[in-house]
PDB file of N, CA and C in Angstrom:
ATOM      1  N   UNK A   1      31.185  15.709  29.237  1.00  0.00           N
ATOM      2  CA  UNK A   1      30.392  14.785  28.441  1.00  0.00           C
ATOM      3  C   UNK A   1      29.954  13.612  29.313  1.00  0.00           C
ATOM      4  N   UNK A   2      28.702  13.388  29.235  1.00  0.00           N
ATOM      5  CA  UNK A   2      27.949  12.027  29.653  1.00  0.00           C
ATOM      6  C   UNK A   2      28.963  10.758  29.453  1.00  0.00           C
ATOM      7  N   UNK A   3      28.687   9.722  30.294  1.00  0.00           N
ATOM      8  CA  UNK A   3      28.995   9.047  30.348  1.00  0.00           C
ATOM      9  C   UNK A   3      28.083   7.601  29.859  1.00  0.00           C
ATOM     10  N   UNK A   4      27.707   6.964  28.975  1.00  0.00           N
ATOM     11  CA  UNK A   4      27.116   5.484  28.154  1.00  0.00           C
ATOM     12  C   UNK A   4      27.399   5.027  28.644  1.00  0.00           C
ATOM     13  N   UNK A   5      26.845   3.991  30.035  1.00  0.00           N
ATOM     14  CA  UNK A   5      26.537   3.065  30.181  1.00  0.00           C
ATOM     15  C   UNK A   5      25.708   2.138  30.056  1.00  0.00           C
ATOM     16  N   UNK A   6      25.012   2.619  29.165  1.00  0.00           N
ATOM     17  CA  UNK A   6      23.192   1.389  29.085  1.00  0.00           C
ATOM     18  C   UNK A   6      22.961   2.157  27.568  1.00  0.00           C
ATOM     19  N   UNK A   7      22.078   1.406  26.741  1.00  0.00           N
ATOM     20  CA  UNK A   7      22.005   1.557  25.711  1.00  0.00           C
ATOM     21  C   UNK A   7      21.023   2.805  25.727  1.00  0.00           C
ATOM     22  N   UNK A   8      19.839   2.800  26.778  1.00  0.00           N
ATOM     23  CA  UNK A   8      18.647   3.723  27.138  1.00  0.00           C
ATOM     24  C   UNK A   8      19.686   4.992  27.288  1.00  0.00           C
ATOM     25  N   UNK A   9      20.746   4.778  28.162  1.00  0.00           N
ATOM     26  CA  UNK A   9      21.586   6.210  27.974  1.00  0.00           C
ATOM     27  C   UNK A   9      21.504   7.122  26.603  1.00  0.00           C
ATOM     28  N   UNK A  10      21.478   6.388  25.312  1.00  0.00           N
ATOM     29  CA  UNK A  10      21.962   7.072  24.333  1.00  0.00           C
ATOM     30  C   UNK A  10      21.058   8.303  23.616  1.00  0.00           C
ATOM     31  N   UNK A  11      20.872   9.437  23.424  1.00  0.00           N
ATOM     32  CA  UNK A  11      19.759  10.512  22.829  1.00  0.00           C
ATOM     33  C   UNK A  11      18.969   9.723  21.970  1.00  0.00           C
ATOM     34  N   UNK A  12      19.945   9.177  20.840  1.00  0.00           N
ATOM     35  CA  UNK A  12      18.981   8.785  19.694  1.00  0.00           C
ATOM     36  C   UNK A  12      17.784   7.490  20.238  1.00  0.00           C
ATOM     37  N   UNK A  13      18.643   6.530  20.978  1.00  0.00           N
ATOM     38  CA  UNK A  13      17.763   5.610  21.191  1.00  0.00           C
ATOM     39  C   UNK A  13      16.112   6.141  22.383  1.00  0.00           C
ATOM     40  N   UNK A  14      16.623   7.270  23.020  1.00  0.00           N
ATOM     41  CA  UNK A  14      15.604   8.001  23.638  1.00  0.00           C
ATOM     42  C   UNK A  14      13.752   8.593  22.791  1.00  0.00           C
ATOM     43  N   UNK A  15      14.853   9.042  21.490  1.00  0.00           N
ATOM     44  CA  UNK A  15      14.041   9.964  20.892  1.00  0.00           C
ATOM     45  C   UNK A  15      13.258   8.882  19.723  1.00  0.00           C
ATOM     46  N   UNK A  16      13.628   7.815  19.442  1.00  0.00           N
ATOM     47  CA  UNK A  16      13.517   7.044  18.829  1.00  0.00           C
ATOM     48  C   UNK A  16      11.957   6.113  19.817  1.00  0.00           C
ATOM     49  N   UNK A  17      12.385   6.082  21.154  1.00  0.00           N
ATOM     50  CA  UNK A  17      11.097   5.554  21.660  1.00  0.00           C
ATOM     51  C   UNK A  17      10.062   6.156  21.821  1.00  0.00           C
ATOM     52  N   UNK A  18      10.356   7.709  21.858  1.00  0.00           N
ATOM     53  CA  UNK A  18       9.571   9.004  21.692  1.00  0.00           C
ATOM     54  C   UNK A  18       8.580   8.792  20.264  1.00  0.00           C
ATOM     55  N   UNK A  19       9.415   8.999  19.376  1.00  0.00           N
ATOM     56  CA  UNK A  19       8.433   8.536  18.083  1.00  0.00           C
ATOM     57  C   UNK A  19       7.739   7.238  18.380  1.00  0.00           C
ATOM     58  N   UNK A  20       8.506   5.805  18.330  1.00  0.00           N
ATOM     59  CA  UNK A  20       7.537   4.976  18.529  1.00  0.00           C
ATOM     60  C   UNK A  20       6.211   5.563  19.307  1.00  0.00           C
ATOM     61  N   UNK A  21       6.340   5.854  20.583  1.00  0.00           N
ATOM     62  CA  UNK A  21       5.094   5.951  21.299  1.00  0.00           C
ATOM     63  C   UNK A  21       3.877   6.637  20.810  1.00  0.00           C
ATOM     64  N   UNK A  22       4.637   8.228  20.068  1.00  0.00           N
ATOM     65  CA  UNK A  22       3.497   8.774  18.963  1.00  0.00           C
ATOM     66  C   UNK A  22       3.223   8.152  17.844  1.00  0.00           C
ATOM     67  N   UNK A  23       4.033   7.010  17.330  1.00  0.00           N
ATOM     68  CA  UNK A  23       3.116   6.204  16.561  1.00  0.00           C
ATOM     69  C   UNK A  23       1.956   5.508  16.787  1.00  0.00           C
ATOM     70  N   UNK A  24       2.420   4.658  17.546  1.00  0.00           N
ATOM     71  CA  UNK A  24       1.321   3.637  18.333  1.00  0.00           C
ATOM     72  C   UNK A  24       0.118   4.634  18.779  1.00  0.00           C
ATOM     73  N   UNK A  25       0.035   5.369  19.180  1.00  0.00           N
ATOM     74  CA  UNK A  25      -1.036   6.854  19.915  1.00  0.00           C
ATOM     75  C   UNK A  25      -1.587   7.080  18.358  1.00  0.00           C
ATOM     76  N   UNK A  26      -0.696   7.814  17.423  1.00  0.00           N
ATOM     77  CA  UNK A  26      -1.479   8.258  16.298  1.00  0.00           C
ATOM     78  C   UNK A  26      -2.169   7.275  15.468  1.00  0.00           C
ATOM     79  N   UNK A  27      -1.838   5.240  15.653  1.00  0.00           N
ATOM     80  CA  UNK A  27      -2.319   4.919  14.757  1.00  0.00           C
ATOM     81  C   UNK A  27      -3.362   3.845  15.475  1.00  0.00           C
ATOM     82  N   UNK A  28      -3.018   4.053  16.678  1.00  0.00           N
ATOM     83  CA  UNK A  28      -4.312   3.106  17.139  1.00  0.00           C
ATOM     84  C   UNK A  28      -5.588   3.562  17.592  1.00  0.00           C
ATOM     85  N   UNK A  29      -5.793   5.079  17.399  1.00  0.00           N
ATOM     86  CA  UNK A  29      -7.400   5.558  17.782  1.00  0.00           C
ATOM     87  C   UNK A  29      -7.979   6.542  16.563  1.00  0.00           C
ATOM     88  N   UNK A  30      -7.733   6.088  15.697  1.00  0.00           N
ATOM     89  CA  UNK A  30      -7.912   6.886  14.112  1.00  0.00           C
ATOM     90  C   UNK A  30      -8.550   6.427  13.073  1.00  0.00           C
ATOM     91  N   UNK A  31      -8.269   7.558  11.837  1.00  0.00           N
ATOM     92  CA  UNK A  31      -8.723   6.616  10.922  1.00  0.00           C
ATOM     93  C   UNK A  31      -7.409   5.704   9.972  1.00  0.00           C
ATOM     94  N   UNK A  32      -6.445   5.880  10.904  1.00  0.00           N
ATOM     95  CA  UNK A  32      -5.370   4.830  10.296  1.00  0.00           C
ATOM     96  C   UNK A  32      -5.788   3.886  10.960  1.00  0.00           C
ATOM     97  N   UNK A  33      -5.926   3.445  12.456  1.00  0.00           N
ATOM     98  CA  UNK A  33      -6.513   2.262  12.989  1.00  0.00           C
ATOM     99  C   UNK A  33      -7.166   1.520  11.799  1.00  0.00           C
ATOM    100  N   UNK A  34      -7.941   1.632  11.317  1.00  0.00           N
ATOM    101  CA  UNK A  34      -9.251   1.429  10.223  1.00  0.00           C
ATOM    102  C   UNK A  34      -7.815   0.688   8.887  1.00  0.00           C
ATOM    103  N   UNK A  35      -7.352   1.526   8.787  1.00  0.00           N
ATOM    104  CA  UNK A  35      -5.991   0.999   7.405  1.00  0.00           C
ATOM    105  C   UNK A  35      -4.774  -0.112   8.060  1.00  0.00           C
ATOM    106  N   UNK A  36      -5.235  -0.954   8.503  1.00  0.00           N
ATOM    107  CA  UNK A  36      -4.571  -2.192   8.805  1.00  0.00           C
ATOM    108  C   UNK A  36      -3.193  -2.341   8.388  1.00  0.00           C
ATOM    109  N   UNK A  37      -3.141  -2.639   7.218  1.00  0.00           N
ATOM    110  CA  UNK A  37      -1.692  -2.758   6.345  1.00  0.00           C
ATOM    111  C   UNK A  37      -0.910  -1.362   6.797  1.00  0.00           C
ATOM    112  N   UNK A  38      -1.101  -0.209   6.384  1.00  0.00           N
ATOM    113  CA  UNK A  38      -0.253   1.036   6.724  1.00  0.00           C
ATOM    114  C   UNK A  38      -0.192   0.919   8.255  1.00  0.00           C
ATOM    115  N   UNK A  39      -1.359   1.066   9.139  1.00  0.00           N
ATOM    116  CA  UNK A  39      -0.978   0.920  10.555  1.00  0.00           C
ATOM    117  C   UNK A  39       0.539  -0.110  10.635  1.00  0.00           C
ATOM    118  N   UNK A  40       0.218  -1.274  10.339  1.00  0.00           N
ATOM    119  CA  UNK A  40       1.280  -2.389  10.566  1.00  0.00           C
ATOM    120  C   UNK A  40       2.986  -1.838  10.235  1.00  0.00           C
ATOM    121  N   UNK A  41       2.630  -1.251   9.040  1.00  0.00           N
ATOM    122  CA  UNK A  41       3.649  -0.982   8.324  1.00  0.00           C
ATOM    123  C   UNK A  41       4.622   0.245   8.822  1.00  0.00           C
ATOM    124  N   UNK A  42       3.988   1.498   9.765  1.00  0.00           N
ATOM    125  CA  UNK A  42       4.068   2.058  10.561  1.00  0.00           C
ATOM    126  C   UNK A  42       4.523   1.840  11.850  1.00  0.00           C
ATOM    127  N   UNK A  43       4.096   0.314  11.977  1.00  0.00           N
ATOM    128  CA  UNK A  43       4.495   0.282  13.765  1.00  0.00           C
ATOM    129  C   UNK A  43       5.657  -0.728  13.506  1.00  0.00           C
ATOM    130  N   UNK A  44       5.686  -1.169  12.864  1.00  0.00           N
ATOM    131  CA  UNK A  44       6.630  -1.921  12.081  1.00  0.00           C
ATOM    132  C   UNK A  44       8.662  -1.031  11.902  1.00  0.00           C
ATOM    133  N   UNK A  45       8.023   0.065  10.946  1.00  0.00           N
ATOM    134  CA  UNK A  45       9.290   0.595  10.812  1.00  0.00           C
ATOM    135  C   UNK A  45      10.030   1.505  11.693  1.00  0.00           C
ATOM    136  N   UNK A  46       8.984   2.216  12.916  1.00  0.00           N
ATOM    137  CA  UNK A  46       9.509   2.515  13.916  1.00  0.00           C
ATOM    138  C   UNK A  46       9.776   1.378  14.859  1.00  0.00           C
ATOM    139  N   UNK A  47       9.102   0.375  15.219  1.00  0.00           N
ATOM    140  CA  UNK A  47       9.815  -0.583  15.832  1.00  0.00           C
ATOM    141  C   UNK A  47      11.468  -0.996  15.307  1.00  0.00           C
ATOM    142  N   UNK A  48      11.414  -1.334  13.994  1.00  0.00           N
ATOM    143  CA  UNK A  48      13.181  -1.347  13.286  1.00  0.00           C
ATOM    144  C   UNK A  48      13.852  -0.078  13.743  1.00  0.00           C
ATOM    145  N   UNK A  49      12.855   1.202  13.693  1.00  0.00           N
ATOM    146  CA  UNK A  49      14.254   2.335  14.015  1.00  0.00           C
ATOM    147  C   UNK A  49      14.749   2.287  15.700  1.00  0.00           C
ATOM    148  N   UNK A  50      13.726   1.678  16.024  1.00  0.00           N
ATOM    149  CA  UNK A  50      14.475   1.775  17.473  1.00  0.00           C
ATOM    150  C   UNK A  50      15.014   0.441  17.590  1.00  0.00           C
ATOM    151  N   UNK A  51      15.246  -0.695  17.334  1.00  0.00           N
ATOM    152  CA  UNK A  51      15.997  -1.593  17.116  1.00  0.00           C
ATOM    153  C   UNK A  51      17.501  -0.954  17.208  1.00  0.00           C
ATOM    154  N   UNK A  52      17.573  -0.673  15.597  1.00  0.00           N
ATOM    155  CA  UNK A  52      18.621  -0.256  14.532  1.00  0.00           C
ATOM    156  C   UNK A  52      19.671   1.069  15.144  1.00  0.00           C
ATOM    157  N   UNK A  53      18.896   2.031  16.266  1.00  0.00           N
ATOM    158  CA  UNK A  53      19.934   3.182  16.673  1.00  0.00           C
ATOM    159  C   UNK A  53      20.445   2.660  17.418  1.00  0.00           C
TER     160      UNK A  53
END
């Protein structure tokens, strides 16, 4: 088993920046771009999930 030393070590917090990044990609050249509030609200709660793991 791996060894945790850095928080970036951890899977979840990995996969967690993974989503963020396809958020930000899916909502900034679309027609969510255009939906302000949901965009926000979107980059918003993946920003908390990668906080939060």
């Amino acid at each position: 088993m791996a060894t945790i030393e850095r928080f970036e070590d951890l899977r979840v917090w990995q996969q967690a920046r993974l989503l963020a990044k396809a958020i930000y990609l899916a909502t900034g050249d679309s027609k969510l771009s255009r939906d302000f509030v949901l965009r926000d609200q979107m980059r918003r709660a993946v920003v908390t999930l990668k906080v939060e793991s």
